[in-house]
C-alpha atoms as a PDB file:
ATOM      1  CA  UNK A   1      -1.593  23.509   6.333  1.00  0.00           C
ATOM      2  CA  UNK A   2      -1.467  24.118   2.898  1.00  0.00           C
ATOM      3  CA  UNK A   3      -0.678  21.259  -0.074  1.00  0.00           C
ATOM      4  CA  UNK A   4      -0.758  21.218  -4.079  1.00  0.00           C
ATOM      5  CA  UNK A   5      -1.269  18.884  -6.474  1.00  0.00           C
ATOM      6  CA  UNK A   6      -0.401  18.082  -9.921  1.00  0.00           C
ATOM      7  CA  UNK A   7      -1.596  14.978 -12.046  1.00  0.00           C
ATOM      8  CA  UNK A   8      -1.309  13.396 -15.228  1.00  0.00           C
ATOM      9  CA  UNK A   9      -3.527  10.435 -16.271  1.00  0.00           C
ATOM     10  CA  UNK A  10      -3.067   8.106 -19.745  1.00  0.00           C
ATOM     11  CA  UNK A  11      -5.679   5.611 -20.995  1.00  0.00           C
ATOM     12  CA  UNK A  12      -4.966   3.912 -24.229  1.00  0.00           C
ATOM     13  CA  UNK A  13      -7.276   1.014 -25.453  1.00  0.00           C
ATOM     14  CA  UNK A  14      -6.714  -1.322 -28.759  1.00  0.00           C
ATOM     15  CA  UNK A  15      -8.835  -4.115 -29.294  1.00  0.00           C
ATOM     16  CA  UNK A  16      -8.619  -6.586 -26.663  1.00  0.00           C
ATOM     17  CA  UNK A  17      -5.146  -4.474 -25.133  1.00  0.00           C
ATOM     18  CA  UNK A  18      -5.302  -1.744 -22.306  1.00  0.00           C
ATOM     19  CA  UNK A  19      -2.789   0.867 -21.020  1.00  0.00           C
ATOM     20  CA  UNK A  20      -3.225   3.177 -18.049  1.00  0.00           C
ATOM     21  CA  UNK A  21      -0.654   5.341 -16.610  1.00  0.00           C
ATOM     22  CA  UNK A  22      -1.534   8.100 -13.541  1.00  0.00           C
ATOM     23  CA  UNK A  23       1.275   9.479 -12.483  1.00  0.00           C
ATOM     24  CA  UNK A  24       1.133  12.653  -9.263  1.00  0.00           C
ATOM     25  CA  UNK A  25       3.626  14.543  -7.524  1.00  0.00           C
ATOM     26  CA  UNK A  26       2.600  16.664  -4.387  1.00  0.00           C
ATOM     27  CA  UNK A  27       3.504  18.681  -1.885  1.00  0.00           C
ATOM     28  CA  UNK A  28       2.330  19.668   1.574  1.00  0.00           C
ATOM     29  CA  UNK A  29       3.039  22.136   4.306  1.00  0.00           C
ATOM     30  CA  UNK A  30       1.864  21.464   7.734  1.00  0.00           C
ATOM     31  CA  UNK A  31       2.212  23.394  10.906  1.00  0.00           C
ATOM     32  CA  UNK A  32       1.504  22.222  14.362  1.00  0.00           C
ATOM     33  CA  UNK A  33       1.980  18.623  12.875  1.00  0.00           C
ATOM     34  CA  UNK A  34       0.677  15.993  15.504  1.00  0.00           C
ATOM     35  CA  UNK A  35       1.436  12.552  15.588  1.00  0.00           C
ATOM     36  CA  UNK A  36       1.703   9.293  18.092  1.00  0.00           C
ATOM     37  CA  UNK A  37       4.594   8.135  18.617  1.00  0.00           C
ATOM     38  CA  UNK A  38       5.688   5.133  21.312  1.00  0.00           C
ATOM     39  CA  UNK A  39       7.047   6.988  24.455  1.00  0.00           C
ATOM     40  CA  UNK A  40       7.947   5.773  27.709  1.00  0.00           C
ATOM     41  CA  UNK A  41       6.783   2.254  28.906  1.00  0.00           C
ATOM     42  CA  UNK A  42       6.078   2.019  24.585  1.00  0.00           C
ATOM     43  CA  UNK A  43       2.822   3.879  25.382  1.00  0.00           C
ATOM     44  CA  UNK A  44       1.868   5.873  22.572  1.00  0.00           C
ATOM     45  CA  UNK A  45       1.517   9.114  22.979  1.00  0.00           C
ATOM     46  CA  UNK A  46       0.501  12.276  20.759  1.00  0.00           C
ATOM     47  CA  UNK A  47       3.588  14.912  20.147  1.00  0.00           C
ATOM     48  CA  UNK A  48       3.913  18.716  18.220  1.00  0.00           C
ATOM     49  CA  UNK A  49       6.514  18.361  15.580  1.00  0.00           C
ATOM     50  CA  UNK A  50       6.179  21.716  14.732  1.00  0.00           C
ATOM     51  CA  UNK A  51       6.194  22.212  10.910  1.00  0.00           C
ATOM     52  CA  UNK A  52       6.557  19.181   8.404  1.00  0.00           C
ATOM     53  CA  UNK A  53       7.011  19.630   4.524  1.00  0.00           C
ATOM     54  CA  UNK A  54       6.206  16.547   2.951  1.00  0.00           C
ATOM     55  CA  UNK A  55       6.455  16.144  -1.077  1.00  0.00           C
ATOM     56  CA  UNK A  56       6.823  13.227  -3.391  1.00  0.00           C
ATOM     57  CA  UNK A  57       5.457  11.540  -6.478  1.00  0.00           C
ATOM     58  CA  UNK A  58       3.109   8.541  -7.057  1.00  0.00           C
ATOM     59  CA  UNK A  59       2.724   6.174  -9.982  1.00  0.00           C
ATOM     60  CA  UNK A  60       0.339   3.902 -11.449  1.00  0.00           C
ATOM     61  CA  UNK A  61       0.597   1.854 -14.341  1.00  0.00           C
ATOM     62  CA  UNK A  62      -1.540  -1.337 -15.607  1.00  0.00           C
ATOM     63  CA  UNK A  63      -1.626  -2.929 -18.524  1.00  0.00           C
ATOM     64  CA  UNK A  64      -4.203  -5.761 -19.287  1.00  0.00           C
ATOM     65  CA  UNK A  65      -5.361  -8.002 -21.292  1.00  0.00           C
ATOM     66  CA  UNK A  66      -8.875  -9.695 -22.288  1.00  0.00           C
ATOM     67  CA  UNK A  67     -10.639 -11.692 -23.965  1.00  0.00           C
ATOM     68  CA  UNK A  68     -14.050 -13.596 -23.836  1.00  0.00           C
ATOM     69  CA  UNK A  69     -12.725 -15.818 -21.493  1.00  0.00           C
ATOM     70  CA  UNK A  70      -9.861 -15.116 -20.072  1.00  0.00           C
ATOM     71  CA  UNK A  71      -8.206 -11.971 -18.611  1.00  0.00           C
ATOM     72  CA  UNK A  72      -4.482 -11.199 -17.086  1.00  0.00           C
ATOM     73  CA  UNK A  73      -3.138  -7.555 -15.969  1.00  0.00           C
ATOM     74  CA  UNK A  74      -0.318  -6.079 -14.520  1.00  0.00           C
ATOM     75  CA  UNK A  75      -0.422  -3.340 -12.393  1.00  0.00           C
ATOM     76  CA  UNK A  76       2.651  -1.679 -10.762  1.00  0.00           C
ATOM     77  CA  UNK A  77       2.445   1.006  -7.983  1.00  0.00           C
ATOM     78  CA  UNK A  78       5.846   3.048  -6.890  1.00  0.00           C
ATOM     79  CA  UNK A  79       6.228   6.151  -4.155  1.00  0.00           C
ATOM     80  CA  UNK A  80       8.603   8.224  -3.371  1.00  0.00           C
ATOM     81  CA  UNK A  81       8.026  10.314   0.027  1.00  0.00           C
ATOM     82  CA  UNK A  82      10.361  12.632   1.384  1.00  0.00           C
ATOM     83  CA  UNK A  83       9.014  14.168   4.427  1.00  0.00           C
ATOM     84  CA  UNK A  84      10.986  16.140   6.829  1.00  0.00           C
ATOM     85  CA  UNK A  85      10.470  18.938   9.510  1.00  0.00           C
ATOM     86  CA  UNK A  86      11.446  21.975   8.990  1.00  0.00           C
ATOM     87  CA  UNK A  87      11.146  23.715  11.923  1.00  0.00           C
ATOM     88  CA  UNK A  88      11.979  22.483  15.550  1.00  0.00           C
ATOM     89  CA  UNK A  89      11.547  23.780  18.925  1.00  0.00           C
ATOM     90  CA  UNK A  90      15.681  23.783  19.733  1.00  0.00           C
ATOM     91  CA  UNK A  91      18.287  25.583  17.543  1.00  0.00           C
ATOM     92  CA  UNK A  92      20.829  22.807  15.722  1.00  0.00           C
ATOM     93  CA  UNK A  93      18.537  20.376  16.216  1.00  0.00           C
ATOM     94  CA  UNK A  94      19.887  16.878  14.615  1.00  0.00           C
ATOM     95  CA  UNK A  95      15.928  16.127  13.710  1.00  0.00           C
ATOM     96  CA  UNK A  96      15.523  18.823  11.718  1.00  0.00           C
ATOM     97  CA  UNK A  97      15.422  18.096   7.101  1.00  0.00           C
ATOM     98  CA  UNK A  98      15.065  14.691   8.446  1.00  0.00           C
ATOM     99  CA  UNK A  99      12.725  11.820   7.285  1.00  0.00           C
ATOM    100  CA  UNK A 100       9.791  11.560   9.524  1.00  0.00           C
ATOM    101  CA  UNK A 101       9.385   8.576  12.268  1.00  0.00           C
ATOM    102  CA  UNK A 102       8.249   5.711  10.363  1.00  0.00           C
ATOM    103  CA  UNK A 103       7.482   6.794   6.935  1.00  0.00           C
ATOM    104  CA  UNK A 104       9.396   4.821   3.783  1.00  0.00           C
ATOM    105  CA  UNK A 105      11.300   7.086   1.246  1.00  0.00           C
ATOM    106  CA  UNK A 106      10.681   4.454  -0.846  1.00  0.00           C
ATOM    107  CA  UNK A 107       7.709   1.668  -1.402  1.00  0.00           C
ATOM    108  CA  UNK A 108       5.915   0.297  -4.347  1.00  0.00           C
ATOM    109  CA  UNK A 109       4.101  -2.866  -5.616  1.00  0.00           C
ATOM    110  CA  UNK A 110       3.628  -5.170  -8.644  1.00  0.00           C
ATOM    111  CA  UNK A 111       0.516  -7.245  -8.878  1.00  0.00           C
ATOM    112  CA  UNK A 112      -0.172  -9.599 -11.491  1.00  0.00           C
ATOM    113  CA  UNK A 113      -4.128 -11.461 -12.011  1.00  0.00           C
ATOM    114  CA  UNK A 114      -5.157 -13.840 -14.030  1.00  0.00           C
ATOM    115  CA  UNK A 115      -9.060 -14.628 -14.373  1.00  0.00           C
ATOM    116  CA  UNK A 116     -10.730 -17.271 -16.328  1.00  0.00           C
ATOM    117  CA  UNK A 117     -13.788 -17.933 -16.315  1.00  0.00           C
ATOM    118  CA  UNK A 118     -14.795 -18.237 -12.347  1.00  0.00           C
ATOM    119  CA  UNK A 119     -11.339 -18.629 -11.406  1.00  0.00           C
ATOM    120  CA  UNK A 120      -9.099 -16.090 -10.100  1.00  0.00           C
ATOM    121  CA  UNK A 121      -5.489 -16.142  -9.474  1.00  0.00           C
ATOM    122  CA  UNK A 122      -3.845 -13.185  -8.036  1.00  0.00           C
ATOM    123  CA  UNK A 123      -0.236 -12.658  -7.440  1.00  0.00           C
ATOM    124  CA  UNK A 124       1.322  -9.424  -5.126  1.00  0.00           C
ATOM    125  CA  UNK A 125       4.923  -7.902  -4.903  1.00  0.00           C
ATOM    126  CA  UNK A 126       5.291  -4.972  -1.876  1.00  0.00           C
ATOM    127  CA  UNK A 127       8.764  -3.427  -1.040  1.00  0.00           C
ATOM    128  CA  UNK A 128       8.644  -1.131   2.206  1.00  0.00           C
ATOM    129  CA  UNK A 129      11.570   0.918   2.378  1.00  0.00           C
ATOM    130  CA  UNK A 130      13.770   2.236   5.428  1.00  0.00           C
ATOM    131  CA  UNK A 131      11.489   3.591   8.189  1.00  0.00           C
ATOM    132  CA  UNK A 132      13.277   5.484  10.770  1.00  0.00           C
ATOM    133  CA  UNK A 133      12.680   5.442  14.507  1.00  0.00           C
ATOM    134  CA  UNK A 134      14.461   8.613  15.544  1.00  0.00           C
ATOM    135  CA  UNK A 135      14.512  11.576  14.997  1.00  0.00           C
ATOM    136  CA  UNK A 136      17.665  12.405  13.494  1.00  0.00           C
ATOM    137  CA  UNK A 137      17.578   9.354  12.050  1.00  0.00           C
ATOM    138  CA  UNK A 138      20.176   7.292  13.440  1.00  0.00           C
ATOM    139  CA  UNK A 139      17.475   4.117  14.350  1.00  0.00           C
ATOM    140  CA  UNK A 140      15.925   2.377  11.845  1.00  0.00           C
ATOM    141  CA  UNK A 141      13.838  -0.415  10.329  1.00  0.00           C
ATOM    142  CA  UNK A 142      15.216  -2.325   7.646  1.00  0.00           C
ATOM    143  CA  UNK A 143      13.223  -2.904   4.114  1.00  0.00           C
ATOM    144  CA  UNK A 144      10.996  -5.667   3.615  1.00  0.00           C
ATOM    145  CA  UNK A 145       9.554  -7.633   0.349  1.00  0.00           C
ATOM    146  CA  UNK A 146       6.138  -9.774   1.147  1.00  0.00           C
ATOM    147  CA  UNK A 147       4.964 -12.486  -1.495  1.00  0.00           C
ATOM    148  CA  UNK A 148       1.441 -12.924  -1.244  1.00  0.00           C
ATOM    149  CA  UNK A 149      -0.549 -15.252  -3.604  1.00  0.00           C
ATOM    150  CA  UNK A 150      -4.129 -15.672  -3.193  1.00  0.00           C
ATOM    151  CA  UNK A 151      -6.415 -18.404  -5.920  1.00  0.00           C
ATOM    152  CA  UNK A 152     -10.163 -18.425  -5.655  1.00  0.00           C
ATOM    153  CA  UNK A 153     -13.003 -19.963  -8.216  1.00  0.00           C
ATOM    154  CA  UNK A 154     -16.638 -18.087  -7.409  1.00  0.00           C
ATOM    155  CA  UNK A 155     -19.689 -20.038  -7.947  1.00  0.00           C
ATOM    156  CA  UNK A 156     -23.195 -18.149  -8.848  1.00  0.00           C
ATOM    157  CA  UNK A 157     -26.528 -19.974  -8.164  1.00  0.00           C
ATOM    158  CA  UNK A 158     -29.909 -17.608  -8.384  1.00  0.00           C
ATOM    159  CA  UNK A 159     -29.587 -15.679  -5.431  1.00  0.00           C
ATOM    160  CA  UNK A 160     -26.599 -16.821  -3.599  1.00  0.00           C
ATOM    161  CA  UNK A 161     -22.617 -16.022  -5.113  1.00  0.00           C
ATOM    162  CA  UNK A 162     -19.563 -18.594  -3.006  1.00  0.00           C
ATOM    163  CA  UNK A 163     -16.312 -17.452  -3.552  1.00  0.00           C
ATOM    164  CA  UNK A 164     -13.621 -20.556  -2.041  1.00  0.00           C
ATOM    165  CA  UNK A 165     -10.631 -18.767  -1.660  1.00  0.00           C
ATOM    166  CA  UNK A 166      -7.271 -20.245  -0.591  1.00  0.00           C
ATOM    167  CA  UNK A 167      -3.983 -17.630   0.053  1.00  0.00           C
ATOM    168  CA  UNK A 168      -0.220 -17.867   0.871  1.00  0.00           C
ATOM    169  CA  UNK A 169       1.007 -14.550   2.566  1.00  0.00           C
ATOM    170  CA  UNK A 170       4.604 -13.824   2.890  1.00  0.00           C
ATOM    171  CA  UNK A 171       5.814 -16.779   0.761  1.00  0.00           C
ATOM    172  CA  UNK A 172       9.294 -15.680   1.327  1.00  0.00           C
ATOM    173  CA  UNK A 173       9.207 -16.194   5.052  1.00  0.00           C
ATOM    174  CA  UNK A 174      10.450 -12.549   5.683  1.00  0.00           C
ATOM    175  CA  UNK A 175      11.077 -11.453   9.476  1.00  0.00           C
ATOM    176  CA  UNK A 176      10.312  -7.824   9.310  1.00  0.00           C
ATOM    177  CA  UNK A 177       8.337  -5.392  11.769  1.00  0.00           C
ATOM    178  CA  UNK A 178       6.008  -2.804  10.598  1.00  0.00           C
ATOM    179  CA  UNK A 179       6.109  -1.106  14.254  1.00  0.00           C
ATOM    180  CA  UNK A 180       8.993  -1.701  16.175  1.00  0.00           C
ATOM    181  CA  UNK A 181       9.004  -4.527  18.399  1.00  0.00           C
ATOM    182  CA  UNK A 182       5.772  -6.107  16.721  1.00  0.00           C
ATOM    183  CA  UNK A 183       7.105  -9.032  14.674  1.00  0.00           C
ATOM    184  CA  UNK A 184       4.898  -9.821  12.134  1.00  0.00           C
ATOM    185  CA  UNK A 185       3.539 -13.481  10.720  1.00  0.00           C
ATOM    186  CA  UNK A 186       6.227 -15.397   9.140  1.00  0.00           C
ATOM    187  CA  UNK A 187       4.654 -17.337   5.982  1.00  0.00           C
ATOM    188  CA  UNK A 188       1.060 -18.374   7.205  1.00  0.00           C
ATOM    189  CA  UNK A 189      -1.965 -19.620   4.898  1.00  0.00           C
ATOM    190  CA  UNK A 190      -4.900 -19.258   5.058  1.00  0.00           C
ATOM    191  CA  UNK A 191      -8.495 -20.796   3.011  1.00  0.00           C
ATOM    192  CA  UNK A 192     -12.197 -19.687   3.558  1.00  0.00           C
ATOM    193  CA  UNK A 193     -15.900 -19.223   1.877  1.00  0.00           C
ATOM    194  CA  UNK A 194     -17.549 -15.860   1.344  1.00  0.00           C
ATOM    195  CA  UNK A 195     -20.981 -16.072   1.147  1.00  0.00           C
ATOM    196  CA  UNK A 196     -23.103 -13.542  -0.591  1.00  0.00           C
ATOM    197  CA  UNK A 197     -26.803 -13.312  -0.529  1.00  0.00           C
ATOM    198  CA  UNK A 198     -28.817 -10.996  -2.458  1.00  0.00           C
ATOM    199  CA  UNK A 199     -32.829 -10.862  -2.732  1.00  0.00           C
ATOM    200  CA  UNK A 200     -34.336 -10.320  -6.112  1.00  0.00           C
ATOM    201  CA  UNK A 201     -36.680  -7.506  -6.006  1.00  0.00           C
ATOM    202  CA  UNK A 202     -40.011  -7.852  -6.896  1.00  0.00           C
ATOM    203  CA  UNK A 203     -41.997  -6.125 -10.372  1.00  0.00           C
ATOM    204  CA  UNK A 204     -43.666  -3.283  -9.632  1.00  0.00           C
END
């Protein structure tokens, strides 16, 4: 296969203020394309697509702020994806210039953080869009949004870091599939301890 690549990054700091923007639009060519895909009996199974173009643009834009104390950012993510085949083994084939089996046109994600002091609070957007299930397109599964909110406080003594953590995930209760015919959790919760050990080492 062959791809390109073209980038463009932005960093701008003031004082306390911070802007980052990374934007990148690609584009690949890929011949004798394999992927899995769920066959008979839903048994995956690896198929030749033949040749695949697959182009699109990413972006990535934060902007924080901080203080002694106390910090809060913003950082949204968007994609746009269009990859389709371009060649096929069958003249008039309805698969071909169409979007590939499970990959979203359109997805992106806003996350927004908030740390002070040793606690952490940590808020997460993510849209998934359309992901087809046929080839030419006529099957399909429909967009999601997830909520996911996640607070923690980390606690440092010599040797040994605890992070409590305690998390929502998929606030919104959303009944969506990222593979078809695997619901996913509806809105679950979820707390735990990490544990972190590290030995000092000694002077030489």
């Amino acid at each position: 296969g062959y791809s390109t690549e073209t980038a463009l990054q932005i960093n701008q700091q003031v004082k306390s203020f911070s802007f980052s923007f990374a934007g990148t639009l690609f584009s690949r060519n890929i011949h004798n394309c394999i992927i899995w895909l769920p066959g008979k009996n839903n048994l995956w199974t690896p198929q030749n697509i033949l040749q695949v173009w697959s182009r699109g643009g990413e972006t990535n834009t934060e902007i924080s702020l901080k203080n002694k104390k106390l910090k809060t950012s913003v950082n949204v993510i968007t994609n746009y994806v269009l990859s389709t085949r371009t060649q096929t083994a069958l003249q008039n084939d309805a698969s071909a210039n169409r979007q590939m089996f499970y990959v979203p046109m359109y997805s992106g994600s806003a996350i927004f953080s908030l740390e002070y002091k040793s606690w952490m609070l940590r808020v997460a957007y993510v849209y998934t869009g359309y992901r087809y299930l046929t080839s030419d397109n006529y099957n399909y599964l429909i967009p999601y949004t997830l909520l996911d909110a996640r607070v923690a406080r980390t606690f440092v003594l010599k040797n040994i870091l605890l992070n409590i953590f305690a998390e929502g995930n998929n606030l919104l209760n959303e009944n969506y599939q990222s593979v078809t015919q695997y619901p996913m959790p509806l809105r679950n919760f979820k707390a735990g301890i990490i544990f972190q050990y590290q030995k000092q080492k000694n002077k030489l």
